[in-house]
C-alpha atoms as a PDB file:
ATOM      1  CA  UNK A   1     -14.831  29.482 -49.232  1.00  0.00           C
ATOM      2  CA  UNK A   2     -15.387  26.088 -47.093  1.00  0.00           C
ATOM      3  CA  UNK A   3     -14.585  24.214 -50.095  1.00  0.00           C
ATOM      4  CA  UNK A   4     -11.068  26.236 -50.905  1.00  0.00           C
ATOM      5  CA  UNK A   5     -10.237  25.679 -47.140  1.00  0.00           C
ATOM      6  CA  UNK A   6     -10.705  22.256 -47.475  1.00  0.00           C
ATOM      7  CA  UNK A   7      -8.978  21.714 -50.308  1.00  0.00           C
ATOM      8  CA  UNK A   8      -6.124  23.302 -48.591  1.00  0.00           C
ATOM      9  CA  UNK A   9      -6.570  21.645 -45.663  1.00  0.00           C
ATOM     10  CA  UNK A  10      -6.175  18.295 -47.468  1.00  0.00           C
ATOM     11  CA  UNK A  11      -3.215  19.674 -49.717  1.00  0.00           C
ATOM     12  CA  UNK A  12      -1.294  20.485 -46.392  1.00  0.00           C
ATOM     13  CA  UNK A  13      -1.926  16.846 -45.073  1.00  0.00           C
ATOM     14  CA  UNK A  14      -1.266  15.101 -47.742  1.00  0.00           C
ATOM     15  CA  UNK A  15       2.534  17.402 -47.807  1.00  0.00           C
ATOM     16  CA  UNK A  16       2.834  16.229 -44.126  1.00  0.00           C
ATOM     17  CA  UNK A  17       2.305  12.397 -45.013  1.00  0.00           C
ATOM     18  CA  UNK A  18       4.734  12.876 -48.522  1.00  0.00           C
ATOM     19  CA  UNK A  19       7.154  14.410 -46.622  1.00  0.00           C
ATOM     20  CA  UNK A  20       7.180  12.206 -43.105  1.00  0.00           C
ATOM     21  CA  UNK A  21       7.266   9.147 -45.784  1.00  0.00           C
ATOM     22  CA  UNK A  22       9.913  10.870 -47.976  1.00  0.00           C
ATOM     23  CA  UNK A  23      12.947  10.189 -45.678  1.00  0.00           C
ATOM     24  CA  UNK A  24      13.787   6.822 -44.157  1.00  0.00           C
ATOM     25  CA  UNK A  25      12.067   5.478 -41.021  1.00  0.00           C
ATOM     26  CA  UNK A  26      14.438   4.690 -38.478  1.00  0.00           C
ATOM     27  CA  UNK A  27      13.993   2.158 -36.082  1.00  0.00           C
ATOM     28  CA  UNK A  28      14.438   2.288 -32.086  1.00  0.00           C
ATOM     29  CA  UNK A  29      17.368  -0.177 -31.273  1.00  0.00           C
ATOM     30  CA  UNK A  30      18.190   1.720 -27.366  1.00  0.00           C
ATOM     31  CA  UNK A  31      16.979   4.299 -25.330  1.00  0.00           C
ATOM     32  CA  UNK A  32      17.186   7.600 -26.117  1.00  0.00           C
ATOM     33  CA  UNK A  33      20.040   9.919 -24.039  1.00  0.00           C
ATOM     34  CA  UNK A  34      17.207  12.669 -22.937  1.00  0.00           C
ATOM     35  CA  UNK A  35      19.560  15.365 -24.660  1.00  0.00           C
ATOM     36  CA  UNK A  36      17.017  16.492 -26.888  1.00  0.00           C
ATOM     37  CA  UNK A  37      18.221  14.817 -30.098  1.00  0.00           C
ATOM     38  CA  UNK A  38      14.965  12.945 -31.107  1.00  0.00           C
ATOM     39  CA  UNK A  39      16.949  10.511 -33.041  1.00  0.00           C
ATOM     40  CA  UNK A  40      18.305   9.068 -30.485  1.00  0.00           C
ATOM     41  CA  UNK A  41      18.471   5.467 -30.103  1.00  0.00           C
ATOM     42  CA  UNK A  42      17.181   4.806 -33.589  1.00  0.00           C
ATOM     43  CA  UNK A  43      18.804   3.372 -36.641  1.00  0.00           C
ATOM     44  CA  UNK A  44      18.184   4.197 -40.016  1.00  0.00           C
ATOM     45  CA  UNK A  45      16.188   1.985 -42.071  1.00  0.00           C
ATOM     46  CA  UNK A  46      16.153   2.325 -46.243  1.00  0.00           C
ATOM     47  CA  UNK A  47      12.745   1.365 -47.277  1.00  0.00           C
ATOM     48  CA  UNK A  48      12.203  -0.124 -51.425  1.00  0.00           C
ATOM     49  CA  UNK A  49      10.515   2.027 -53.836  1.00  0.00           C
ATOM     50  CA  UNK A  50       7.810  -0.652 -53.561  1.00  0.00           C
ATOM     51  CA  UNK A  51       7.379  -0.508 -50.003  1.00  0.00           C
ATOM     52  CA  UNK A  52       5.464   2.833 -50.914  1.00  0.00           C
ATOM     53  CA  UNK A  53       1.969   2.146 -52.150  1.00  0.00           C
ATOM     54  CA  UNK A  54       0.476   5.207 -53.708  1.00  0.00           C
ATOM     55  CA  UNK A  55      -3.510   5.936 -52.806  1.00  0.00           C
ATOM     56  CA  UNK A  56      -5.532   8.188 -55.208  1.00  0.00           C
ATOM     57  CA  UNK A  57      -8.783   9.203 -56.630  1.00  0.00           C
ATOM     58  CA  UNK A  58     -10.315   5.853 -58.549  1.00  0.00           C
ATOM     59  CA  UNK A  59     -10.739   7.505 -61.301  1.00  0.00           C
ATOM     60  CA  UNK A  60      -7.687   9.533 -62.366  1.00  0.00           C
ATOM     61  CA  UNK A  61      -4.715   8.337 -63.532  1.00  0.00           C
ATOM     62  CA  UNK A  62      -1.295   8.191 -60.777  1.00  0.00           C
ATOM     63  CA  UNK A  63       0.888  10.499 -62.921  1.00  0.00           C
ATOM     64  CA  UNK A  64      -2.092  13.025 -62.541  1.00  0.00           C
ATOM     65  CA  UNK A  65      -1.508  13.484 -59.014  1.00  0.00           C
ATOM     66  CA  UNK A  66       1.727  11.526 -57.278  1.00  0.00           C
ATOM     67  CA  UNK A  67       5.646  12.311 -58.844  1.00  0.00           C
ATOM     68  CA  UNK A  68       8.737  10.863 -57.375  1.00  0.00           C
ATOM     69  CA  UNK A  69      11.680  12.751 -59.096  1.00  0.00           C
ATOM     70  CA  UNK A  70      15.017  14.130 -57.297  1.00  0.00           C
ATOM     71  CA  UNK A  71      14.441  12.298 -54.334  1.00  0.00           C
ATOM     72  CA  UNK A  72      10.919  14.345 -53.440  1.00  0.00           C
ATOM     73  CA  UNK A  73       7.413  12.637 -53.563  1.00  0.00           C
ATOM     74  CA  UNK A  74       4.924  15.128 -54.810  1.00  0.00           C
ATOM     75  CA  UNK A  75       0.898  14.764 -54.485  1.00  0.00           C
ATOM     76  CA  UNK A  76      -2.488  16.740 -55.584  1.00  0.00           C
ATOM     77  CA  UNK A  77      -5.533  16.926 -54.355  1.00  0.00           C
ATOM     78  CA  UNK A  78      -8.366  19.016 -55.603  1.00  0.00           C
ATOM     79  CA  UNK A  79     -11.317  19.200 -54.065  1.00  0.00           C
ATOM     80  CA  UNK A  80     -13.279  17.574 -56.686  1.00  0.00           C
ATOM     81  CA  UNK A  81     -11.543  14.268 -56.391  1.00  0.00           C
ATOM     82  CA  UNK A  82     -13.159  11.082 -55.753  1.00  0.00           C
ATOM     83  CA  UNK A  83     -11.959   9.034 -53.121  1.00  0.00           C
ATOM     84  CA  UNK A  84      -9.774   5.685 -53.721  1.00  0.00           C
ATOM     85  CA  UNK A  85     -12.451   3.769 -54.375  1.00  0.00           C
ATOM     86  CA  UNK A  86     -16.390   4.121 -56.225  1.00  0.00           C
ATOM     87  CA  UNK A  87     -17.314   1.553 -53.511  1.00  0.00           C
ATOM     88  CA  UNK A  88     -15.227   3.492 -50.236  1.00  0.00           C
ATOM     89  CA  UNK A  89     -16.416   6.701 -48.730  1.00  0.00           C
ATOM     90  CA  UNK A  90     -13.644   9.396 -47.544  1.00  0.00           C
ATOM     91  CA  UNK A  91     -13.317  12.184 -49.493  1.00  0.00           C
ATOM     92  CA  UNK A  92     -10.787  13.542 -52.010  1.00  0.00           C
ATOM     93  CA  UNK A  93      -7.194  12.801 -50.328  1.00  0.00           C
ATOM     94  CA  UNK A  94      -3.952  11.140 -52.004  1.00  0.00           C
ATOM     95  CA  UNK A  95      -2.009   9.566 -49.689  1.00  0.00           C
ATOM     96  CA  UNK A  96       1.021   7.425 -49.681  1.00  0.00           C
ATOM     97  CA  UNK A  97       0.730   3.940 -47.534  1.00  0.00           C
ATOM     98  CA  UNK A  98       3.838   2.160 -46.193  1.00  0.00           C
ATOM     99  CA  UNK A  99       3.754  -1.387 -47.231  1.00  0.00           C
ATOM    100  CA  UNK A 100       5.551  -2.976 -44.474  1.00  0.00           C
ATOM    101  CA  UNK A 101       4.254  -4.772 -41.247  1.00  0.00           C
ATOM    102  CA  UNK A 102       6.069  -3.688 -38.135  1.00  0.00           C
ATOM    103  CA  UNK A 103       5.229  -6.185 -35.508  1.00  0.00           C
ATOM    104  CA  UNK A 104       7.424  -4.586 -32.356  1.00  0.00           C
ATOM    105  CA  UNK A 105       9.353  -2.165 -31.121  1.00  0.00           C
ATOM    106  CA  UNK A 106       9.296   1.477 -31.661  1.00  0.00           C
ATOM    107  CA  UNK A 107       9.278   3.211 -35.092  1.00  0.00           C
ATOM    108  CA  UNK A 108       9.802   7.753 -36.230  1.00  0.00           C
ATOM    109  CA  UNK A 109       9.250   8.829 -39.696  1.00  0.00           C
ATOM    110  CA  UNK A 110      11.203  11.698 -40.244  1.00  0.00           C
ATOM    111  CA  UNK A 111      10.573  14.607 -43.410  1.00  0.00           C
ATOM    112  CA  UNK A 112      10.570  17.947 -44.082  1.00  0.00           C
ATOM    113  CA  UNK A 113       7.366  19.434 -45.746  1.00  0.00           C
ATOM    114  CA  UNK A 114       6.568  22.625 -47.834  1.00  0.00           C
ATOM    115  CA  UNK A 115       3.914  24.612 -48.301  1.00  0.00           C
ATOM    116  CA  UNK A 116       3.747  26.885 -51.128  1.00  0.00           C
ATOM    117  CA  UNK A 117       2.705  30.586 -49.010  1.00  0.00           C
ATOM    118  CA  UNK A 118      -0.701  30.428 -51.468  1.00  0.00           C
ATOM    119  CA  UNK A 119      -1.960  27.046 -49.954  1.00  0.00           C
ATOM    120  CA  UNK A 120      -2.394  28.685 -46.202  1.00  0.00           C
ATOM    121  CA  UNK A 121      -5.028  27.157 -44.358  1.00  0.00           C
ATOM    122  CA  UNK A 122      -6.415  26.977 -40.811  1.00  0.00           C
ATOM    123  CA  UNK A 123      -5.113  23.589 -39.706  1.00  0.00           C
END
C-alpha cells in the first residue's frame, strides 16, 4: 500500500510540474491591479522546445516515459524507477527542468493539470 501511494504521490507531482511548465511563463513587467486577476502585470513569454530539458530514470529510454504531442507534455513514473542518475540519490520521479536563467524580476508558471480519478492519492 505505501508503495502504490507513493507512486501516486509522485505521478500527481510530476502532472503538477508538466502542466505548470506546459503553458508559457509570463513575466512581471508592473504591478498587479489587486482585482484578483493573478495575471496581472505580467507578459507572456514563449519559451523554445529546447528550453525544456526532460529528467528521467538513467536507465530507460525518454519515449518510455515523457510525450509532447497536441500541445500537452505527458510523464510516467512507476515506482520502480531509478532516479536520473546511477551515481544521484532521489528516488523514481520524471521531471521537466526549465533551461533558462532568470536573473531578476518576478516570474508565474501557469498550467492546468489532470489527474486520471484512479491515481487519487493523499497529497
Amino acid at each position: 500500500m505505501a508503495a502504490s501511494s507513493l507512486l501516486c504521490y509522485l505521478l500527481l507531482v510530476c502532472l503538477l510540474v508538466v502542466c505548470s511548465l506546459s503553458s508559457p511563463c509570463t513575466a512581471a513587467t508592473g504591478s498587479a491591479d489587486g482585482g484578483g486577476n493573478l495575471t496581472a502585470g505580467f507578459t507572456r513569454v514563449n519559451l523554445r522546445e529546447s528550453q525544456f530539458v526532460v529528467q528521467k530514470p538513467w536507465d530507460v529510454p525518454l519515449d518510455q516515459r515523457y510525450e509532447f504531442a497536441g500541445g500537452v507534455r505527458r510523464m510516467w513514473v512507476f515506482a520502480t524507477d531509478k532516479p536520473g542518475s546511477p551515481f544521484h540519490p532521489g528516488g523514481a520521479r520524471t521531471e521537466i527542468k526549465i533551461n533558462k536563467i532568470y536573473t531578476s524580476g518576478v516570474w508565474q508558471f501557469e498550467g492546468d493539470m489532470y489527474v486520471p480519478p484512479a491515481r487519487r492519492a493523499p497529497l
